[in-house]
C-alpha atoms as a PDB file:
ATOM      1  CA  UNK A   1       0.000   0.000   0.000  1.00  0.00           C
ATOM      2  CA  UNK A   2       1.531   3.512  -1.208  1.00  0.00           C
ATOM      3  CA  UNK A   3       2.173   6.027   2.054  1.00  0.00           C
ATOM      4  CA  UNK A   4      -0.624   8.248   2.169  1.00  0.00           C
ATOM      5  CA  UNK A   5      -0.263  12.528   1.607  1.00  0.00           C
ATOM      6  CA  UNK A   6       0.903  14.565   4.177  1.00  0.00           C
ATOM      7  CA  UNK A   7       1.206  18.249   4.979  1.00  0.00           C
ATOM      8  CA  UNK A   8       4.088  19.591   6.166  1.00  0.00           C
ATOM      9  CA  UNK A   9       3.063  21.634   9.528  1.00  0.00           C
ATOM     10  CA  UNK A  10       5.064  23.585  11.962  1.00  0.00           C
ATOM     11  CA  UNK A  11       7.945  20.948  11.907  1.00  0.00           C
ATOM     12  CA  UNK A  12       5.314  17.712  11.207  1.00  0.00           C
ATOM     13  CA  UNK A  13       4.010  15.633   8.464  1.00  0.00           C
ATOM     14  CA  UNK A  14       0.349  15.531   8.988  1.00  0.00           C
ATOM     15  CA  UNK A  15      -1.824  13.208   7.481  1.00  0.00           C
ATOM     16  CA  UNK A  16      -3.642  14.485   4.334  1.00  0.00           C
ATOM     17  CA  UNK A  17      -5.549  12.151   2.755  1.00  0.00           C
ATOM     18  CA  UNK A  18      -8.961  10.125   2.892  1.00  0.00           C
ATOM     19  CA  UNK A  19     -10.578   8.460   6.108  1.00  0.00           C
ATOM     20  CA  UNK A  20     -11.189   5.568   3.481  1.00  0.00           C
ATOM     21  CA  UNK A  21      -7.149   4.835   3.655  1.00  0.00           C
ATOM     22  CA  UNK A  22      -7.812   3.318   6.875  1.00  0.00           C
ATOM     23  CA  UNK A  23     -10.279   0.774   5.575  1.00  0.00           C
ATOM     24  CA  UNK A  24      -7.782  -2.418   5.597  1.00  0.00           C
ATOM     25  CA  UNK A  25      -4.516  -3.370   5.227  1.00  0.00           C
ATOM     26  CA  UNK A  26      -2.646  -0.419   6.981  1.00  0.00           C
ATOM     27  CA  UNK A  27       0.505  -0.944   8.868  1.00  0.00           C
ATOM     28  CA  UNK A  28       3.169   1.027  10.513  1.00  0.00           C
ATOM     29  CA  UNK A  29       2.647   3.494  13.714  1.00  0.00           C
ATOM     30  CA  UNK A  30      -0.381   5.594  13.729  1.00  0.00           C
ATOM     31  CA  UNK A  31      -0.333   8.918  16.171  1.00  0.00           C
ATOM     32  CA  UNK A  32      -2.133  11.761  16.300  1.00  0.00           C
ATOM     33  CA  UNK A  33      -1.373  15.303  17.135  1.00  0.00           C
ATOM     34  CA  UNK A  34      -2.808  18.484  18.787  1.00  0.00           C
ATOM     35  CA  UNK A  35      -2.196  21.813  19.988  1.00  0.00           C
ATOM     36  CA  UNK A  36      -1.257  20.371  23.822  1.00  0.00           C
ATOM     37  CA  UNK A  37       1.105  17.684  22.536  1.00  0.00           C
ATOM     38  CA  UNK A  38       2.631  20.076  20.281  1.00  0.00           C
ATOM     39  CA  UNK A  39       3.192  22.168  23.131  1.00  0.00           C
ATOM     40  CA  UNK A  40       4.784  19.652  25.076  1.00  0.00           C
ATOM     41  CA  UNK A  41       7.140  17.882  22.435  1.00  0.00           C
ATOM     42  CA  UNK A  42       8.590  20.998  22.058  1.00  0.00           C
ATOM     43  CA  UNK A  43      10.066  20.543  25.186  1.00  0.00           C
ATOM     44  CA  UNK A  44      10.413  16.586  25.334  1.00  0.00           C
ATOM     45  CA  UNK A  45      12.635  15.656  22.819  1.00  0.00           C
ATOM     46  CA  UNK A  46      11.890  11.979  22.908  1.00  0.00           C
ATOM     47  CA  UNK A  47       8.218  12.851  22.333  1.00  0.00           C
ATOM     48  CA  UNK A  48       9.018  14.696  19.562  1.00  0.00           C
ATOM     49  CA  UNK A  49      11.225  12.452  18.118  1.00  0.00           C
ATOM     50  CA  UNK A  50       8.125   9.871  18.382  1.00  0.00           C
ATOM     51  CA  UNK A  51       6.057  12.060  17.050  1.00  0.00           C
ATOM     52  CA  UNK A  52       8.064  12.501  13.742  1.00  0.00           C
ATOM     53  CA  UNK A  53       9.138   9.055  13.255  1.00  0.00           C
ATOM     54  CA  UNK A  54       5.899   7.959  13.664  1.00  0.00           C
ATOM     55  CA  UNK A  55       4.056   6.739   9.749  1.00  0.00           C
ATOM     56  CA  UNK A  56       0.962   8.340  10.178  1.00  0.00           C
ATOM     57  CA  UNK A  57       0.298  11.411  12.073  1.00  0.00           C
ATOM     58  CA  UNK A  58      -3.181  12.329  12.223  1.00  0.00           C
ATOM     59  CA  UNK A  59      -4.673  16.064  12.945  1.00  0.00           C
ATOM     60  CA  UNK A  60      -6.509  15.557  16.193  1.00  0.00           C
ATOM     61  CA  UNK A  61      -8.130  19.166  16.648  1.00  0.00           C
ATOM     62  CA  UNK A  62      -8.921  22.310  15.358  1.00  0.00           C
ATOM     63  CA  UNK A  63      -5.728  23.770  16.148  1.00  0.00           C
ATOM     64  CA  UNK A  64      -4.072  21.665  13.745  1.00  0.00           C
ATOM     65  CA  UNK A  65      -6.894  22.227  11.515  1.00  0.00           C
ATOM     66  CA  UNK A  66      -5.865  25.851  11.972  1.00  0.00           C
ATOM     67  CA  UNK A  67      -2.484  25.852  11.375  1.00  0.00           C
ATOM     68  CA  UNK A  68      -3.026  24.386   7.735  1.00  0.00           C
ATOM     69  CA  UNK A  69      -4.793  26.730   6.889  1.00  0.00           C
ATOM     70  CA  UNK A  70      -2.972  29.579   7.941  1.00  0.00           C
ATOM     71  CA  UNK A  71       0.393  28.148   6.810  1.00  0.00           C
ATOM     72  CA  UNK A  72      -0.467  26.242   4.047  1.00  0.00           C
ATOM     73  CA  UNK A  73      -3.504  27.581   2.661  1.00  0.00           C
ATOM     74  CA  UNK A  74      -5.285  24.103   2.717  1.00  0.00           C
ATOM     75  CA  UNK A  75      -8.257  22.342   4.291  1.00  0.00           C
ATOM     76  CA  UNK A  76      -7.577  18.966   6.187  1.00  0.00           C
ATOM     77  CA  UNK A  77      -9.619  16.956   7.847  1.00  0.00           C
ATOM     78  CA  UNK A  78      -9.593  16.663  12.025  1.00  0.00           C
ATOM     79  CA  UNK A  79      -9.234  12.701  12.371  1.00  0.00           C
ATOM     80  CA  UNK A  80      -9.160  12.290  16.526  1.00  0.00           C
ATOM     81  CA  UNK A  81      -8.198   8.976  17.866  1.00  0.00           C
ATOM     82  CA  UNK A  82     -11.529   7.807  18.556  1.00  0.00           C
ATOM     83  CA  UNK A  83     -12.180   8.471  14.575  1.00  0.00           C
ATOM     84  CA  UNK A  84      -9.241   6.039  14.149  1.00  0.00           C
ATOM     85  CA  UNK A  85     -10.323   3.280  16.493  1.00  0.00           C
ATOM     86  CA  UNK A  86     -14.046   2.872  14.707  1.00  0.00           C
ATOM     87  CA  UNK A  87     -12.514   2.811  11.320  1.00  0.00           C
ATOM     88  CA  UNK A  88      -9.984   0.123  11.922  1.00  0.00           C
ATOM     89  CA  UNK A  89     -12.339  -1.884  14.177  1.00  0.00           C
ATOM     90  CA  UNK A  90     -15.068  -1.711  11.407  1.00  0.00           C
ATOM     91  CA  UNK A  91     -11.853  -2.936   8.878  1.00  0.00           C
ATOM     92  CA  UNK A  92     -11.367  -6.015  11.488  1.00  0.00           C
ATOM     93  CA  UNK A  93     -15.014  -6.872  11.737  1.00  0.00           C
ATOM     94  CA  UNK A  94     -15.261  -7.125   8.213  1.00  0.00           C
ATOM     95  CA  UNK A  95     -12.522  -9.815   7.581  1.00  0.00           C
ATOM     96  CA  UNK A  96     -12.317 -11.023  10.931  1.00  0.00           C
ATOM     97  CA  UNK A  97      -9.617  -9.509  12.363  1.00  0.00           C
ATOM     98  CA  UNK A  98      -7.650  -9.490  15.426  1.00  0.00           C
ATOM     99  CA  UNK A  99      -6.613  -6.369  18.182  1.00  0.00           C
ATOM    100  CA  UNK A 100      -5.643  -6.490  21.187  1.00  0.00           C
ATOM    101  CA  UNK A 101      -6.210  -3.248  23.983  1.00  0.00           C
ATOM    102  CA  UNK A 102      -2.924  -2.322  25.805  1.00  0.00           C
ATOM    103  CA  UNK A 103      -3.472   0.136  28.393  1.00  0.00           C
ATOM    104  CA  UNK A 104      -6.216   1.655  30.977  1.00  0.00           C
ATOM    105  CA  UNK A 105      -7.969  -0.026  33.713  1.00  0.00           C
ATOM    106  CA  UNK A 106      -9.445  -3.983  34.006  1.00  0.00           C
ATOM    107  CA  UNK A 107     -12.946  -2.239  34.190  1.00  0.00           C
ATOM    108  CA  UNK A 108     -12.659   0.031  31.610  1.00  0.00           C
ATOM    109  CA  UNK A 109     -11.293  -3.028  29.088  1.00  0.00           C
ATOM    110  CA  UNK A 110     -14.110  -5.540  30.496  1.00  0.00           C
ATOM    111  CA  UNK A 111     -16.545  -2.146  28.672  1.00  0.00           C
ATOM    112  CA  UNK A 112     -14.559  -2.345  26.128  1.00  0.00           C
ATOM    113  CA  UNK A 113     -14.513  -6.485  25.578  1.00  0.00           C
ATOM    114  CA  UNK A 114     -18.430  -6.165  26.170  1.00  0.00           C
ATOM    115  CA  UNK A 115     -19.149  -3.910  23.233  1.00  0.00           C
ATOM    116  CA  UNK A 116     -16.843  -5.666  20.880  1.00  0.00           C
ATOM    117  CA  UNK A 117     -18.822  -8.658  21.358  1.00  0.00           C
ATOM    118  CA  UNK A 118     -22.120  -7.336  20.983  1.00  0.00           C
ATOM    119  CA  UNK A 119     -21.020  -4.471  18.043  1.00  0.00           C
ATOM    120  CA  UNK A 120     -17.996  -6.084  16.287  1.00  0.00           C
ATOM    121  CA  UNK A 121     -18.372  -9.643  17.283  1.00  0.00           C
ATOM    122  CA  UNK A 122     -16.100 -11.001  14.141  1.00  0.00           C
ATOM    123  CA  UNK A 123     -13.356  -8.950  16.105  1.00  0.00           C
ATOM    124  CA  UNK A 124     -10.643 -11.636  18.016  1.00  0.00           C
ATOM    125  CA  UNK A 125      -9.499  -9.244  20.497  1.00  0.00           C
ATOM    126  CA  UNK A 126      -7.018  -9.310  23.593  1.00  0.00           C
ATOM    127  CA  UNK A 127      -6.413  -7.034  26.721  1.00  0.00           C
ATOM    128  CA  UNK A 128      -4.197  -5.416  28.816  1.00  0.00           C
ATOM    129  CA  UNK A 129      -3.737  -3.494  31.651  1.00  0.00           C
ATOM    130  CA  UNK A 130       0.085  -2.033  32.443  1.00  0.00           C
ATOM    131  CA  UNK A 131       0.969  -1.321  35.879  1.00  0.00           C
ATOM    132  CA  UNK A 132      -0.086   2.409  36.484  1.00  0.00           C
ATOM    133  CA  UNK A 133       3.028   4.430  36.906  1.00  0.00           C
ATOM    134  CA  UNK A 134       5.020   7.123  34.948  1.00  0.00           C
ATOM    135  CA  UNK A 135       7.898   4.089  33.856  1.00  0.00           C
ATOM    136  CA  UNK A 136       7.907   0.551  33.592  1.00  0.00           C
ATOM    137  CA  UNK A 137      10.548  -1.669  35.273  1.00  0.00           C
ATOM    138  CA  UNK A 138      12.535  -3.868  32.406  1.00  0.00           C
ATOM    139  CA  UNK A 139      10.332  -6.868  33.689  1.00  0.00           C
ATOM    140  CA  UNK A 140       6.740  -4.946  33.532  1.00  0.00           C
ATOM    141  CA  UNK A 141       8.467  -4.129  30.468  1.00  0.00           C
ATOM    142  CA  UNK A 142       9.194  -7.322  28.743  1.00  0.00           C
ATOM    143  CA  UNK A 143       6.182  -8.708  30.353  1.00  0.00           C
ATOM    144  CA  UNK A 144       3.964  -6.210  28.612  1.00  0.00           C
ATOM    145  CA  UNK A 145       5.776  -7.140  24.896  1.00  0.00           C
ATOM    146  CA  UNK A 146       5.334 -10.924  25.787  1.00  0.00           C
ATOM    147  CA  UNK A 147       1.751 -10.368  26.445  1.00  0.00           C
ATOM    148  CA  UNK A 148       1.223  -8.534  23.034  1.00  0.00           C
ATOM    149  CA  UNK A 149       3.418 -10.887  20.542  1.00  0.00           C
ATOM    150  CA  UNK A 150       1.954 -14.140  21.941  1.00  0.00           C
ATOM    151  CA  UNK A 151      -1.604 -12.889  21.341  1.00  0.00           C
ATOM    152  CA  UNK A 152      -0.361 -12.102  17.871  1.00  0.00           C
ATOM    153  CA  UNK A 153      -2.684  -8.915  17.053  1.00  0.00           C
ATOM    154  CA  UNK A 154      -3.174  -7.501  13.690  1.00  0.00           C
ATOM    155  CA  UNK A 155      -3.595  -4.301  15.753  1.00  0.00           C
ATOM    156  CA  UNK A 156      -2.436  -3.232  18.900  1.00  0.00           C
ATOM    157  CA  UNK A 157      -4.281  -0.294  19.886  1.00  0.00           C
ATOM    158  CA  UNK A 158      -2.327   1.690  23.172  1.00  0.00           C
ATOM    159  CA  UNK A 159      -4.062   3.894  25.437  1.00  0.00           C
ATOM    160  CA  UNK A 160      -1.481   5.053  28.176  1.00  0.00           C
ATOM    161  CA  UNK A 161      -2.472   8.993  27.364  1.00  0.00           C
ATOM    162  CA  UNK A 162       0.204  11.261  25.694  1.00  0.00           C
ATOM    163  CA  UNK A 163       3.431  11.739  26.089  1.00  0.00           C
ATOM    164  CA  UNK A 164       3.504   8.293  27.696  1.00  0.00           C
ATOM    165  CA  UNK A 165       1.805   6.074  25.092  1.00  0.00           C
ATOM    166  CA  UNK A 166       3.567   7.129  22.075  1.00  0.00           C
ATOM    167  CA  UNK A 167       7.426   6.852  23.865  1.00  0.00           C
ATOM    168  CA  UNK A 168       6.831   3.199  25.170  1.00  0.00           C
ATOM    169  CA  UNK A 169       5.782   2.660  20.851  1.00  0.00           C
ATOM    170  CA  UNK A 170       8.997   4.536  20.137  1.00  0.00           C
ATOM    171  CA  UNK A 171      11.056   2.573  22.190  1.00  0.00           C
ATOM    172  CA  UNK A 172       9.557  -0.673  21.553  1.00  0.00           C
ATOM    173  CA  UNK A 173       7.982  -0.462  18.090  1.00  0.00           C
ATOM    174  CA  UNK A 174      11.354  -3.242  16.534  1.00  0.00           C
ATOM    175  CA  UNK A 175      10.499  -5.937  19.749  1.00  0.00           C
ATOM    176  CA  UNK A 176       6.860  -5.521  18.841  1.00  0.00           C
ATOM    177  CA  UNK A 177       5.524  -8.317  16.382  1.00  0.00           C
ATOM    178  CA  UNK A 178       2.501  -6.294  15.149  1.00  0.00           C
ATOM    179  CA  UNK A 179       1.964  -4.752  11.247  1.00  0.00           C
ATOM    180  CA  UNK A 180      -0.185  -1.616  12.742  1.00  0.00           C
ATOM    181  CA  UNK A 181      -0.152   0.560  16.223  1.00  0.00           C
ATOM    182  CA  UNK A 182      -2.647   2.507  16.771  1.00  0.00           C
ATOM    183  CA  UNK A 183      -1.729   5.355  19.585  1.00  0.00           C
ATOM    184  CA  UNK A 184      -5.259   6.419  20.858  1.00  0.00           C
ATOM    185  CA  UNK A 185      -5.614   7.612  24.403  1.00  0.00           C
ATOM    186  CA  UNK A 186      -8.801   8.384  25.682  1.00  0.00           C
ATOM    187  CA  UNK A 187     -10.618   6.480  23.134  1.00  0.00           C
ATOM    188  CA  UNK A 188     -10.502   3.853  25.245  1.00  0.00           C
ATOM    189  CA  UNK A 189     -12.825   5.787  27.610  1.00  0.00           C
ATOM    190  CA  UNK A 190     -14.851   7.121  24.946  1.00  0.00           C
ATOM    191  CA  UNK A 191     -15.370   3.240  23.251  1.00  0.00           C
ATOM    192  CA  UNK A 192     -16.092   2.038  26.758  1.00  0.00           C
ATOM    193  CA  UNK A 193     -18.610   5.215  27.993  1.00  0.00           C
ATOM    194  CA  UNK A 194     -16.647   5.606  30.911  1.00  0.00           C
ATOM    195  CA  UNK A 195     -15.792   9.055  29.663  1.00  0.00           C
ATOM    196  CA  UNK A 196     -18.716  10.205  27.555  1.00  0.00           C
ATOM    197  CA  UNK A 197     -17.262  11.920  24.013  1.00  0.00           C
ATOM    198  CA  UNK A 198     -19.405  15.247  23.363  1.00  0.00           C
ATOM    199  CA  UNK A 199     -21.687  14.971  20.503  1.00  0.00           C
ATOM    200  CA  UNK A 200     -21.276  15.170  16.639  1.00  0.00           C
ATOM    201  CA  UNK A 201     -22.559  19.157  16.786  1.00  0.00           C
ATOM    202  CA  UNK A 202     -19.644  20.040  18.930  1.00  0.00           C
ATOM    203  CA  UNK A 203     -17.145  18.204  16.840  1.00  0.00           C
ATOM    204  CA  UNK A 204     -18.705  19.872  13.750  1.00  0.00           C
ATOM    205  CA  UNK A 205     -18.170  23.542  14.710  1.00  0.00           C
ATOM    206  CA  UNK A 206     -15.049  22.626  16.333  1.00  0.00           C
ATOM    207  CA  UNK A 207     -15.635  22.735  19.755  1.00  0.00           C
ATOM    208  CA  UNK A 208     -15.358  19.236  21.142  1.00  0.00           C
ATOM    209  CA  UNK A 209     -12.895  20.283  23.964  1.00  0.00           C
ATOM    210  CA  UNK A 210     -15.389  22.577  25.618  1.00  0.00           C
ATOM    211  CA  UNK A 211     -17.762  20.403  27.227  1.00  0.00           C
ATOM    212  CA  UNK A 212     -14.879  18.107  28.029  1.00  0.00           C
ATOM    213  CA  UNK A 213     -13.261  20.950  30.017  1.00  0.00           C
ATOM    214  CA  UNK A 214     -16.715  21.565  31.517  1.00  0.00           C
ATOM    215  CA  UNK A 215     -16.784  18.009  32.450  1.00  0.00           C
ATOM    216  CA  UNK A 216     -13.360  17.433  33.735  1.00  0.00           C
ATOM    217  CA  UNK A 217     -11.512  21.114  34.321  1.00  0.00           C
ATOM    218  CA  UNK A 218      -9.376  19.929  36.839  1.00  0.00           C
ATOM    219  CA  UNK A 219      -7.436  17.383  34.552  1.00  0.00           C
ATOM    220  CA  UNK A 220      -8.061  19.391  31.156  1.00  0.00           C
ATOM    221  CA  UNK A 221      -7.449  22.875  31.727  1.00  0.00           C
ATOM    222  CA  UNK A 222      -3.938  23.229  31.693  1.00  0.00           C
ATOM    223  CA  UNK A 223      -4.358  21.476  28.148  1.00  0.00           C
ATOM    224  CA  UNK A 224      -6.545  24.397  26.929  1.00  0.00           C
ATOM    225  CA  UNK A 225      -5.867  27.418  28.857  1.00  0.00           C
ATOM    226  CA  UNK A 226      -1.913  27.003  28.692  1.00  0.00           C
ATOM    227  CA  UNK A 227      -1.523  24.890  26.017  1.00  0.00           C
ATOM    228  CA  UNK A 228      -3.481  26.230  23.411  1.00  0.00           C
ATOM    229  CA  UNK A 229      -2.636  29.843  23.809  1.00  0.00           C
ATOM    230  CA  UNK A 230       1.056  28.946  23.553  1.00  0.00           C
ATOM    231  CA  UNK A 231       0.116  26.847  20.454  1.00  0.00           C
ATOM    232  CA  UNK A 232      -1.414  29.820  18.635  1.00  0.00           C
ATOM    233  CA  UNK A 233       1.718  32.039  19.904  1.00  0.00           C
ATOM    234  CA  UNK A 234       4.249  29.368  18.374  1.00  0.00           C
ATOM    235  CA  UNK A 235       1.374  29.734  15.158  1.00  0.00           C
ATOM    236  CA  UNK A 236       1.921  33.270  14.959  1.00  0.00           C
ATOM    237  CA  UNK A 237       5.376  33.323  15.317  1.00  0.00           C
ATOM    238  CA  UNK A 238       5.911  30.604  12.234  1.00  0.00           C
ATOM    239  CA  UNK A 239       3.532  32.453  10.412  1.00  0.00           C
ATOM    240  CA  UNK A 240       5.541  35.612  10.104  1.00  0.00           C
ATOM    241  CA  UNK A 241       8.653  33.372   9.480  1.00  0.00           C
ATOM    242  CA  UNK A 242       6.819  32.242   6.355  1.00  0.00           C
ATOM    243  CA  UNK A 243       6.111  36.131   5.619  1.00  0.00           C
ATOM    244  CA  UNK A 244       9.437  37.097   5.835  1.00  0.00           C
ATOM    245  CA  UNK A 245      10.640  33.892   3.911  1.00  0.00           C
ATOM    246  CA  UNK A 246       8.487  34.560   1.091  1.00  0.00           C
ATOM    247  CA  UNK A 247       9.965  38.216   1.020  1.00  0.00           C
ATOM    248  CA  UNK A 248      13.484  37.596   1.364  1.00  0.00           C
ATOM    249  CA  UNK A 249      12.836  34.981  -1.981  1.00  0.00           C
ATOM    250  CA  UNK A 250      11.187  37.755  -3.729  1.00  0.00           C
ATOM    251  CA  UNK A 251      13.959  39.747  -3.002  1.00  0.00           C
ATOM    252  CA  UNK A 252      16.590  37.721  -4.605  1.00  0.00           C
ATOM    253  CA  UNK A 253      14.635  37.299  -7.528  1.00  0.00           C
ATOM    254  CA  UNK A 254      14.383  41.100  -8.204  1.00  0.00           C
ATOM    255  CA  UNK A 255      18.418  40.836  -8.025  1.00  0.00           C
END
């Protein structure tokens, strides 16, 4: 399968191309990105690093949305990691497929296991729960790639929120015996209802994140009211670049 169009963004390839690319027989590592993990790879150089080497990178907000347009002149489409999970499920259940669901809580994957079965029940699918902590011991480690290769997943979805989730792929994408990796975070709560995802109107007119910050401002609102005005600062500041760039060429060719 050919590698899908991106647009280059603020230091980023971000995917360009059709929902309908997803449909089957993707592989590589999928991640998505947004105006708070922008924010914070630009300070966490193996998250960046992740981030760039990863094979699809998906625009998860209007931020990124934003930034194509004011850059690049061009319209893309937001694809959020919940987006991602119900196209490649709906791929599995089709041809009978197999995932398997490292990351969150036992409850929150028993959901999860329960709505596969009654939604996608051609779907084969495995779960995991890590041990909750900021870094895993080598053993939690190697236990949690022995767990994944012996299940044998054509997808491994991981949902161990960002920065976290897309370092431990980074690190252990070559030991991992999987053709796609799917980087996801709280779609895992969204998929299992534990965390309810606002409705389509909000994600229409772009504002998905308010009613999430309404719902949980105590974990979110560093992510929009620091992150997000930084991200349209760092906007506005690449912005000009491009302003003078396009100058300084014009220049020269006056010469």
């Amino acid at each position: 399968m050919s590698r899908p169009d991106s647009l280059p963004i603020l230091g980023y390839g971000v995917y360009n191309d059709s929902t309908d690319y997803f449909s089957d027989g993707v592989t590589g590592v999928v991640a998505t990105l947004n105006p708070h993990s922008y924010v914070i790879a630009r300070r966490d150089r193996l998250f960046r690093e992740a981030l760039r080497q990863s094979d699809i990178l998906l625009p998860d907000g209007v931020g990124i949305q934003l930034a194509a347009r004011v850059l690049e002149g061009k319209a893309i489409k937001k694809i959020a990691g919940s987006d991602l999970h119900d196209l490649v499920i709906a791929a599995l259940d089709k041809r009978g497929g197999s995932c398997l669901y490292l990351g969150s809580s036992e409850e929150t994957l028993q959901r999860i296991s329960a709505r596969l079965t009654l939604e996608s029940p051609r779907v084969r699918a495995g779960f995991h729960s890590p041990p909750f902590r900021e870094h895993f011991t080598a053993e939690e480690n190697d236990a949690m790639i022995k767990v994944v290769n012996a299940f044998d997943p054509d997808v491994l979805f991981v949902g161990m929120t960002a920065p976290k989730q897309e370092k431990w792929v980074y690190e252990n994408r070559e030991r991992l015996n999987v053709p796609l990796i799917c980087c996801i975070g709280a779609a895992f709560d969204f998929y299992a209802g534990t965390v309810k995802r606002p409705g389509n109107i909000w994600i229409r007119i772009g504002l998905e994140w308010m009613p999430r910050l309404l719902r949980e401002p105590r974990r979110l609102w560093k992510r929009n009211l620091v992150s997000t005005p930084l991200f349209l600062w760092y906007l506005l500041i690449e912005k000009f670049r491009h302003i003078n760039a396009r100058r300084g060429n014009h220049g020269e060719s006056q010469r």
